[in-house]
C-alpha atoms as a PDB file:
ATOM      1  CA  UNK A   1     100.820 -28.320  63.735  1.00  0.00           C
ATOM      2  CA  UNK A   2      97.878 -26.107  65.064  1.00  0.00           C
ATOM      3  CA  UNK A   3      94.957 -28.310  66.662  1.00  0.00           C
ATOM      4  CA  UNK A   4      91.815 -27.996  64.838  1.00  0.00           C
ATOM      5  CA  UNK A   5      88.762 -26.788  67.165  1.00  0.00           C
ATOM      6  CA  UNK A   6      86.293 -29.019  66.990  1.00  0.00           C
ATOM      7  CA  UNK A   7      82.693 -27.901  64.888  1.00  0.00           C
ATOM      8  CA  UNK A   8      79.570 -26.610  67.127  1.00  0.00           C
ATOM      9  CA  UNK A   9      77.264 -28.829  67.201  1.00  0.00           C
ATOM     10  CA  UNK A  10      73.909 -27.995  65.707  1.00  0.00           C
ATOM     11  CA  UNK A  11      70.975 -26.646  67.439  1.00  0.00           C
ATOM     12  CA  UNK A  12      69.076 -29.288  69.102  1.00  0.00           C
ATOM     13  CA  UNK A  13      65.400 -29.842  67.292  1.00  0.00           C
ATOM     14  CA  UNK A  14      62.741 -27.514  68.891  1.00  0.00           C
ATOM     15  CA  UNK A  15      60.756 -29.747  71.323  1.00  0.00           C
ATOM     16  CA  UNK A  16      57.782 -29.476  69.844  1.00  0.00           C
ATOM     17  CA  UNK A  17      57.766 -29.194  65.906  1.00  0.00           C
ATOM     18  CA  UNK A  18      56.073 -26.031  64.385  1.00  0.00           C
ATOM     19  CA  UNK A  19      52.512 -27.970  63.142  1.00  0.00           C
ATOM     20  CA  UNK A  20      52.024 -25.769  60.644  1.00  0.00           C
ATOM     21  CA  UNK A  21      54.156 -26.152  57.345  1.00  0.00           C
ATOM     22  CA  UNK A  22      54.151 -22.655  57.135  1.00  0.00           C
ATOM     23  CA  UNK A  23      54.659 -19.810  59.630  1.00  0.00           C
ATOM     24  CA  UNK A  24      51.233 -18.555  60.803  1.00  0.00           C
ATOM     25  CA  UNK A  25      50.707 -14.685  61.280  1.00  0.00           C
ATOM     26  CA  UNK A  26      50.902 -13.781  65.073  1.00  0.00           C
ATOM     27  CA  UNK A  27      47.749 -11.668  65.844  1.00  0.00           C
ATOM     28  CA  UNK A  28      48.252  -8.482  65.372  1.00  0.00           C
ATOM     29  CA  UNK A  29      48.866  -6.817  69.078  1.00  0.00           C
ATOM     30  CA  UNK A  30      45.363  -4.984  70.354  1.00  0.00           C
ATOM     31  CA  UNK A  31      46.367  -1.012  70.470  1.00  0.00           C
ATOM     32  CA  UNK A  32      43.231   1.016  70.222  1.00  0.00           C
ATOM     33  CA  UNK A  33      43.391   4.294  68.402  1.00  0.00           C
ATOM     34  CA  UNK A  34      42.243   6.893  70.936  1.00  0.00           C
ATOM     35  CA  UNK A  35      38.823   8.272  69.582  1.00  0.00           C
ATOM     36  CA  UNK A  36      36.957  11.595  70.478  1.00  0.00           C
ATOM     37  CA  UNK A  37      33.818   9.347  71.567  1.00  0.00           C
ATOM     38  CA  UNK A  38      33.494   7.671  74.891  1.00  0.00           C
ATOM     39  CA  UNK A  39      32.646   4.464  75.207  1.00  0.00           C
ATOM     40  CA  UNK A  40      29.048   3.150  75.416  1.00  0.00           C
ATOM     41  CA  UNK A  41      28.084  -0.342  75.337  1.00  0.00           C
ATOM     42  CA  UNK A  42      25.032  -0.902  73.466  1.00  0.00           C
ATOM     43  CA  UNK A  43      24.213  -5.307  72.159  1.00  0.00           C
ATOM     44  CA  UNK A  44      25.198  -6.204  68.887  1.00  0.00           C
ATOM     45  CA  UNK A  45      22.268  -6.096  66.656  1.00  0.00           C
ATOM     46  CA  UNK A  46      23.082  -7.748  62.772  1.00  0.00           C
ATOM     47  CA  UNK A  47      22.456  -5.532  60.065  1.00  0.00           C
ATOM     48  CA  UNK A  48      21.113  -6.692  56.448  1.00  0.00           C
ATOM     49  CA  UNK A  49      22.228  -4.392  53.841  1.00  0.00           C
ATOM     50  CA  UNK A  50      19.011  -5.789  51.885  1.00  0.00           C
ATOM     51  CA  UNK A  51      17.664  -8.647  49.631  1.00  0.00           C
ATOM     52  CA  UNK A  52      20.751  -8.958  47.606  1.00  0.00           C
ATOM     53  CA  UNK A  53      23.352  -9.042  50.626  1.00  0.00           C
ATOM     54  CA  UNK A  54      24.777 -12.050  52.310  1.00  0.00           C
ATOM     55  CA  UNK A  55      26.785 -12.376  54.766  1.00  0.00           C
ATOM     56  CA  UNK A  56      30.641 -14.110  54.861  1.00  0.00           C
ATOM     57  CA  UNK A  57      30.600 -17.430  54.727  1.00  0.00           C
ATOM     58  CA  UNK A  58      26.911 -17.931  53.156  1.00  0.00           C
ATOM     59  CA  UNK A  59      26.718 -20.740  49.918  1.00  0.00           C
ATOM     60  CA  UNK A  60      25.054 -20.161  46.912  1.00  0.00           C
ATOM     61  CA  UNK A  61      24.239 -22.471  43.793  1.00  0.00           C
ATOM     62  CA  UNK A  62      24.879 -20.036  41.107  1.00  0.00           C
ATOM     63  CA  UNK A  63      24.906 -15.956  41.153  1.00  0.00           C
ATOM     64  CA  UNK A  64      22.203 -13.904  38.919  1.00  0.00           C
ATOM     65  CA  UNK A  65      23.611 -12.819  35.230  1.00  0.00           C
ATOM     66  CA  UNK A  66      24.446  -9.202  36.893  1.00  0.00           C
ATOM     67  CA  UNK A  67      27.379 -11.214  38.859  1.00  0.00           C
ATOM     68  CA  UNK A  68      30.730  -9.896  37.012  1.00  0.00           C
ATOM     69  CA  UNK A  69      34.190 -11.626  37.322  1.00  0.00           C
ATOM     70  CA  UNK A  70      36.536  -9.086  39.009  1.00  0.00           C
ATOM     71  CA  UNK A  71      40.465 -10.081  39.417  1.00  0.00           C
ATOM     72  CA  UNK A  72      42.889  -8.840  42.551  1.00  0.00           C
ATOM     73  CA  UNK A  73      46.715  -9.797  42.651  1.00  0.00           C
ATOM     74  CA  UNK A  74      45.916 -12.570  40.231  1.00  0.00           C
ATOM     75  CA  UNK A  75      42.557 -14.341  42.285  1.00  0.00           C
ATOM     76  CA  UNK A  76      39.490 -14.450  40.562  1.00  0.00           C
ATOM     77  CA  UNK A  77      36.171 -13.222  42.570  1.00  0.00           C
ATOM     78  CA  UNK A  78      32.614 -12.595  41.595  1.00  0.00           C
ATOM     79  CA  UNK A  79      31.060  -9.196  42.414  1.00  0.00           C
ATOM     80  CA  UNK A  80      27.166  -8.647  42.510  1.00  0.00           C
ATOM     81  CA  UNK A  81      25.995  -5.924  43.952  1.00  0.00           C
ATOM     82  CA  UNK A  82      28.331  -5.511  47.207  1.00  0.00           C
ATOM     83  CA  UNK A  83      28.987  -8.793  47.675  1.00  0.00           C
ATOM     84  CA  UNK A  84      32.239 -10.477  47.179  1.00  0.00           C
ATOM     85  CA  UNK A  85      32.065 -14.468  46.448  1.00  0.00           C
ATOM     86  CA  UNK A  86      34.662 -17.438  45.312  1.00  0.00           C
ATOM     87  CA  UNK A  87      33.898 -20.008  43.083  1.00  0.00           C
ATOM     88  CA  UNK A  88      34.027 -23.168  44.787  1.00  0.00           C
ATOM     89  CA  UNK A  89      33.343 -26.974  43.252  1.00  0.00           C
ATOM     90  CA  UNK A  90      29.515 -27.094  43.961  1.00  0.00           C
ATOM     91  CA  UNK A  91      28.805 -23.238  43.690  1.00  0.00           C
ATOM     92  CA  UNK A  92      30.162 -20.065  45.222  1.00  0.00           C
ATOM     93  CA  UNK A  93      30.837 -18.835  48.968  1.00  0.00           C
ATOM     94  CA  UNK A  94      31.016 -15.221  50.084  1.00  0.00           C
ATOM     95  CA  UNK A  95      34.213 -13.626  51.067  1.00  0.00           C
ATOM     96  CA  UNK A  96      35.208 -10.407  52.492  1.00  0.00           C
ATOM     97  CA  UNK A  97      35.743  -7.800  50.201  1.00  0.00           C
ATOM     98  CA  UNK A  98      39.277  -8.320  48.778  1.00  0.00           C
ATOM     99  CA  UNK A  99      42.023  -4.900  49.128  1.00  0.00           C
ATOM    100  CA  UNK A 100      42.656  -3.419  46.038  1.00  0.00           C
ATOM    101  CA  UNK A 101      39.430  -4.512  44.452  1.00  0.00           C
ATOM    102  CA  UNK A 102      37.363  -1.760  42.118  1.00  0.00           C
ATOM    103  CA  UNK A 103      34.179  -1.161  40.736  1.00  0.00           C
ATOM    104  CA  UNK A 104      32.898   1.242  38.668  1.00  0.00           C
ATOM    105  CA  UNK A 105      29.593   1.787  41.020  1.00  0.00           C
ATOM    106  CA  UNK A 106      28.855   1.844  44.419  1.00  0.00           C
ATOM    107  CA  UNK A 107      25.960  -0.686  45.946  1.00  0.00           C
ATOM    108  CA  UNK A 108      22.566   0.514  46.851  1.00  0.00           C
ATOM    109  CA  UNK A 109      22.442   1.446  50.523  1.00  0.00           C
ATOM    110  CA  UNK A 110      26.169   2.463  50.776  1.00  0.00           C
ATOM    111  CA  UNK A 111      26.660   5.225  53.093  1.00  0.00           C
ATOM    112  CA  UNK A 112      29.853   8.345  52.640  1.00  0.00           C
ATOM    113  CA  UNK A 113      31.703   8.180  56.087  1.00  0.00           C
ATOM    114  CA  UNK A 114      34.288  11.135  56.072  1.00  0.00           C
ATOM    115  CA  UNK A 115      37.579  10.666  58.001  1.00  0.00           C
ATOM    116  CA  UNK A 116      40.204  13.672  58.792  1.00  0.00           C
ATOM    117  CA  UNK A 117      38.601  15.149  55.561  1.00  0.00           C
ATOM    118  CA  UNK A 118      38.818  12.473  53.417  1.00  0.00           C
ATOM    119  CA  UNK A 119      35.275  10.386  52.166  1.00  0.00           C
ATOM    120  CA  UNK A 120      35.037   6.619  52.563  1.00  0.00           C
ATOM    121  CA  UNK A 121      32.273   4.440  51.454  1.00  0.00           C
ATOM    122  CA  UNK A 122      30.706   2.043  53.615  1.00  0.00           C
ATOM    123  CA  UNK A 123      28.568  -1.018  52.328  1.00  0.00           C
ATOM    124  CA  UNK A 124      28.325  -4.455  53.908  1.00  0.00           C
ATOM    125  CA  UNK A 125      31.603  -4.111  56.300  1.00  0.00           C
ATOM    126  CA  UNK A 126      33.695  -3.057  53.681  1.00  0.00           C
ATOM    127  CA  UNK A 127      35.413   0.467  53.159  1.00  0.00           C
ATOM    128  CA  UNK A 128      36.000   2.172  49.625  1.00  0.00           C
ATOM    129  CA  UNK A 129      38.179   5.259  48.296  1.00  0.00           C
ATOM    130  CA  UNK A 130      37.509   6.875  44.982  1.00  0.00           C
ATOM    131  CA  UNK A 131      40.014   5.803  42.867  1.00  0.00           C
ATOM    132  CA  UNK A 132      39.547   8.036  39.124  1.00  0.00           C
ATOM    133  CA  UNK A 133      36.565   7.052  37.674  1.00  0.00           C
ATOM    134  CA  UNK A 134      36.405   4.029  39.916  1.00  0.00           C
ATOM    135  CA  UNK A 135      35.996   2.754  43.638  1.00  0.00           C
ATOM    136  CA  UNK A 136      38.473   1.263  45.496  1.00  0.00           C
ATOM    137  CA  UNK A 137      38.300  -1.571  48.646  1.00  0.00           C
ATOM    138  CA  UNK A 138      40.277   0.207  51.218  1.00  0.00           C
ATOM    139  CA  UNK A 139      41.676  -0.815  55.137  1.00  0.00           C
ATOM    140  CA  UNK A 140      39.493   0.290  57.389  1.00  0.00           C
ATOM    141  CA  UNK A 141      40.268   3.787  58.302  1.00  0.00           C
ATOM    142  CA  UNK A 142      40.680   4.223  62.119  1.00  0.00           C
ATOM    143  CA  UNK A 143      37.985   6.696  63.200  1.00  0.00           C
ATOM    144  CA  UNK A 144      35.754   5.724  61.187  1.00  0.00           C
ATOM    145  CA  UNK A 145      32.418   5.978  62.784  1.00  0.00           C
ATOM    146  CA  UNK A 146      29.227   3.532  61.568  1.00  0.00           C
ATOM    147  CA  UNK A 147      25.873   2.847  62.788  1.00  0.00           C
ATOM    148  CA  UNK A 148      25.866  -0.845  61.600  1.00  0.00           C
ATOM    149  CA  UNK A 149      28.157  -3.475  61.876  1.00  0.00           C
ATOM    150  CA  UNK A 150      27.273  -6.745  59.533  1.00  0.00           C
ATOM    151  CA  UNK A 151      26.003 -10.464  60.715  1.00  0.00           C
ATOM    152  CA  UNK A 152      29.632 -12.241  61.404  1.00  0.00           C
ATOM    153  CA  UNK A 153      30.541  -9.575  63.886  1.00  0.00           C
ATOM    154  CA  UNK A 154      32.243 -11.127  67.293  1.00  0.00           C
ATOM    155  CA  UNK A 155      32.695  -9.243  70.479  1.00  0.00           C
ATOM    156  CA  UNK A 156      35.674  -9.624  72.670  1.00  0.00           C
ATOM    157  CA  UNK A 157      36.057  -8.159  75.669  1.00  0.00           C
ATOM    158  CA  UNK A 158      39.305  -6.655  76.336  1.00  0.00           C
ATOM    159  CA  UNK A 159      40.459  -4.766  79.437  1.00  0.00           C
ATOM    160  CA  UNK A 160      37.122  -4.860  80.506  1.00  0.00           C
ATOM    161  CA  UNK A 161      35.255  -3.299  77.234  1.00  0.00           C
ATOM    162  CA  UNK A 162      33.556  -5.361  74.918  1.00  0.00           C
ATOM    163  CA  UNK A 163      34.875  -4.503  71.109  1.00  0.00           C
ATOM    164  CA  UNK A 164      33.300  -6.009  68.000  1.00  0.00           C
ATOM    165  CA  UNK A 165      35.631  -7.728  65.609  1.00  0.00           C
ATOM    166  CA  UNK A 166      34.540  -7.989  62.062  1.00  0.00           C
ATOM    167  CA  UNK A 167      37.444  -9.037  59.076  1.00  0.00           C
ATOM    168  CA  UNK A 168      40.201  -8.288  61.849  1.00  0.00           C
ATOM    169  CA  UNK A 169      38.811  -4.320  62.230  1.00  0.00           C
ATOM    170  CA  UNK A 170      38.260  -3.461  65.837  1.00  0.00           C
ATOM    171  CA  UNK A 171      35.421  -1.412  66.563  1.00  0.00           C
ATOM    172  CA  UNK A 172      34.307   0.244  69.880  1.00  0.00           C
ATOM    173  CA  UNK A 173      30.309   0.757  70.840  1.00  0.00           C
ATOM    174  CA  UNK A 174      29.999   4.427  71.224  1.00  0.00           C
ATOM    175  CA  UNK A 175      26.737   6.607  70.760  1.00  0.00           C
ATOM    176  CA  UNK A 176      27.213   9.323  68.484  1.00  0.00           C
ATOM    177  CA  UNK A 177      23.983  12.201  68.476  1.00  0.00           C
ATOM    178  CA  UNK A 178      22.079   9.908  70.526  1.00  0.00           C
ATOM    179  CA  UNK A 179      22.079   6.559  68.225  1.00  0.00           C
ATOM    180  CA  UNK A 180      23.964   3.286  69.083  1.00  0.00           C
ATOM    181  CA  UNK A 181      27.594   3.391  66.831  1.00  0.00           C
ATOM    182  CA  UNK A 182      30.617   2.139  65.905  1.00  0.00           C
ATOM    183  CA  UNK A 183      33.948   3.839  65.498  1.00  0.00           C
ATOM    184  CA  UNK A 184      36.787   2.215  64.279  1.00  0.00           C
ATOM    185  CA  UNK A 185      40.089   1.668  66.805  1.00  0.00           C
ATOM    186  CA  UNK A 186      42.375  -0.783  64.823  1.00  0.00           C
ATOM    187  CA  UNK A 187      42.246  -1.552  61.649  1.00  0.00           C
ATOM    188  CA  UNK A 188      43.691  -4.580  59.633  1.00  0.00           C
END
């Protein structure tokens, strides 16, 4: 008779076990979109998109009766007036605007930002398409260009130039007819 080969053996366990039960995304490697605008440092300066507005992260008891219930891929949000928030036990937190959420109007203050011909809308850190009748929250289209950047913002310096990071959008300081901007070189 033929001798049998013996099995492999299995792998040995990785030395050091994953701590995460899950696999965590790997960042997302930094490739800046080359932009027609050079780059000019200028500080970080918060914006407030008015009374209303609050930035991510900020608690509130309860919302005003204009707060309506919007639903994306099956997660319930409340939407007042720009401003994205999840119920929580005690109240409700704001949260970036969620992809693929619509509404039928556009917040006060929002300003058109037009990209290789095509219009965004620009409220609060968060980009919208028309969509029909309707407005849709969009990626951040790279090139982009903004004058304010909201209160959460982060710079990171990379290569030697500072970029501001806001909801995983890369943006570099550039001055566009003489006013401090931002244009977008990555997007999520």
């Amino acid at each position: 008779p033929r001798p049998i080969p013996p099995r492999p053996l299995p792998p040995p366990p990785h030395p050091y076990p994953h701590p995460y039960p899950y696999p965590r995304p790997y960042p997302v490697p930094f490739h800046p979109y080359p932009v027609p605008f050079p780059y000019a440092y200028h500080p970080f300066v918060p914006y407030v998109w008015g009374p209303t507005w609050y930035p991510v992260g900020f608690f509130m008891a309860t919302l005003t009766t204009a707060a309506i219930v919007i639903s994306v891929e099956n997660n319930q949000y409340n939407y007042d007036d720009g401003v994205y928030y999840v119920k929580e036990s005690d109240g409700y937190k704001v949260v970036p605007a969620p992809l693929g959420a619509t509404i039928s109007e556009l917040p006060k203050g929002y300003v058109t930002v037009n990209v290789s011909g095509t219009d965004y809308y620009y409220y609060g850190g968060a980009y919208y398409a028309k969509d029909t009748s309707k407005y849709k929250v969009v990626n951040a289209p790279v090139g982009a260009v903004v004058s304010h950047l909201p209160e959460g913002a982060e710079e990171k310096t990379i290569d030697g130039q500072k970029y501001m990071i806001y909801n995983n959008v890369y943006y570099q300081p550039i001055s566009k007819d003489g006013q401090d901007s931002y244009v977008v070189v990555q997007g999520k």
